[in-house]
C-alpha atoms as a PDB file:
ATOM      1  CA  UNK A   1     -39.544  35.520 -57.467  1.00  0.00           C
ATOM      2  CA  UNK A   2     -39.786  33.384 -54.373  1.00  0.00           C
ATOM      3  CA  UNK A   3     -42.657  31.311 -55.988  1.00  0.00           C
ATOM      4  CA  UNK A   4     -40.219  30.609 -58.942  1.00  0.00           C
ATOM      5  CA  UNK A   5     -37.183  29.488 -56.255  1.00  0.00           C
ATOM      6  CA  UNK A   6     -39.615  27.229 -54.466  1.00  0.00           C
ATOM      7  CA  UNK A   7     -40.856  25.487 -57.946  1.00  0.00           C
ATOM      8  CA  UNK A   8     -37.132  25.108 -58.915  1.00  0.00           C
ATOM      9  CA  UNK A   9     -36.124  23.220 -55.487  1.00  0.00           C
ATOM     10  CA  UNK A  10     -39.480  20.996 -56.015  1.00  0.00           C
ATOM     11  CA  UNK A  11     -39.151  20.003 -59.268  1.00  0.00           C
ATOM     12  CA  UNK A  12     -35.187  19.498 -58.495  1.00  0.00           C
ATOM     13  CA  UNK A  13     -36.267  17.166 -56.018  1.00  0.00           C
ATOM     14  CA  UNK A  14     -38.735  15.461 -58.286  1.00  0.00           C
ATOM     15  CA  UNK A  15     -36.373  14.757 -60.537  1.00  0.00           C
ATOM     16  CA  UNK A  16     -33.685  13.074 -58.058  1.00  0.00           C
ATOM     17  CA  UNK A  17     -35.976  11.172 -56.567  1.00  0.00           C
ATOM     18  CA  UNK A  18     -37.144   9.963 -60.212  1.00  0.00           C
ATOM     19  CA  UNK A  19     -33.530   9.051 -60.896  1.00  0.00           C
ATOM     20  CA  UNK A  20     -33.225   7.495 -57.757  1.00  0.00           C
ATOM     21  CA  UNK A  21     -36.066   5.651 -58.425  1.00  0.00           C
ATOM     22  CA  UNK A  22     -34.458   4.473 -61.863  1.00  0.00           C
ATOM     23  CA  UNK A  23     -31.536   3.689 -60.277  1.00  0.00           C
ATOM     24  CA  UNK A  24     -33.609   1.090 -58.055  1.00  0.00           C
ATOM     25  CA  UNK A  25     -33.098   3.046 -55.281  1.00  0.00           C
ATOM     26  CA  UNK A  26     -34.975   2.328 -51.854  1.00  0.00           C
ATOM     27  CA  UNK A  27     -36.868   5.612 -50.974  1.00  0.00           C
ATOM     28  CA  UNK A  28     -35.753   5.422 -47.689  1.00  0.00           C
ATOM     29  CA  UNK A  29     -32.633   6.760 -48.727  1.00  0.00           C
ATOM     30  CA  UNK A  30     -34.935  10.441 -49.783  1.00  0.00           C
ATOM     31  CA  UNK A  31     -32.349  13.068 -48.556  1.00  0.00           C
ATOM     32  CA  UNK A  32     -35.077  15.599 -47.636  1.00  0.00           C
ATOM     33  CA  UNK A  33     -36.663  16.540 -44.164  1.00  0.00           C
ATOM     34  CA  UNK A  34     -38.868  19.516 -45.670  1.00  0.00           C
ATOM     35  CA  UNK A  35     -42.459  17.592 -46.042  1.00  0.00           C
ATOM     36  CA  UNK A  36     -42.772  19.938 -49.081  1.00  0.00           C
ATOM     37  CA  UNK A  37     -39.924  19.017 -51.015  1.00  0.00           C
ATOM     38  CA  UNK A  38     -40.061  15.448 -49.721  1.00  0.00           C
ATOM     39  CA  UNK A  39     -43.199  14.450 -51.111  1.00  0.00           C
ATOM     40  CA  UNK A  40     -41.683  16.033 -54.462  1.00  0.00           C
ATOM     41  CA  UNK A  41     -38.872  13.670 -54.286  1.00  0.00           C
ATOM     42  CA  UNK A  42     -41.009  10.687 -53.204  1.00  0.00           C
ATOM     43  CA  UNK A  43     -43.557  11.090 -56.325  1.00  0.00           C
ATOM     44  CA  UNK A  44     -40.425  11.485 -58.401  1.00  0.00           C
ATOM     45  CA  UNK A  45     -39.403   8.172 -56.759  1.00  0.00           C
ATOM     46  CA  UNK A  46     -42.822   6.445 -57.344  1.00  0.00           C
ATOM     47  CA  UNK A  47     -43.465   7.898 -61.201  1.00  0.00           C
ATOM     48  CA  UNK A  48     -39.748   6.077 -61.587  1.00  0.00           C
ATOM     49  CA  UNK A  49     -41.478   2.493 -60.186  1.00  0.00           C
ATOM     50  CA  UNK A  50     -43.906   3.205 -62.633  1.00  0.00           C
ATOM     51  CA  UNK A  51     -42.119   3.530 -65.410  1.00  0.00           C
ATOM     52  CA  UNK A  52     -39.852   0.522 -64.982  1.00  0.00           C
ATOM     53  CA  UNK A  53     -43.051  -1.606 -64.237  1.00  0.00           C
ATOM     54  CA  UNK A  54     -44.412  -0.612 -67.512  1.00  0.00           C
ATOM     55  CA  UNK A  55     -40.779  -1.873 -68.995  1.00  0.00           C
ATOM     56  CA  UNK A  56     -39.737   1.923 -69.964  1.00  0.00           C
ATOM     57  CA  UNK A  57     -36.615   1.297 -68.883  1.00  0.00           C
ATOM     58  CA  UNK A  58     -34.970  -1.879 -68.663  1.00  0.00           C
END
């Protein structure tokens, strides 16, 4: 159960920082202290940069 609580809160974060990253969002404005869950948020952030370089979104 715990496993599945810690995978929900990661791939939460993952997909905030994704939309923040859509949004065109600095990542300096990542909410999250917990290294964990930050570097969830920040490779939501960068698979967002990504995706707008390749012109998925406009």
């Amino acid at each position: 159960m715990m496993k599945r609580q810690k995978r929900d809160r990661q791939s939460r974060a993952f997909s905030r920082g994704y939309q923040a990253g859509i949004a065109g969002r600095s990542k300096e404005i990542c909410p999250y202290q917990n290294t964990e869950i930050k570097s969830e948020w920040l490779g939501g952030w960068r698979e967002a940069i990504t995706d707008k370089q390749q012109g998925l979104f406009k």
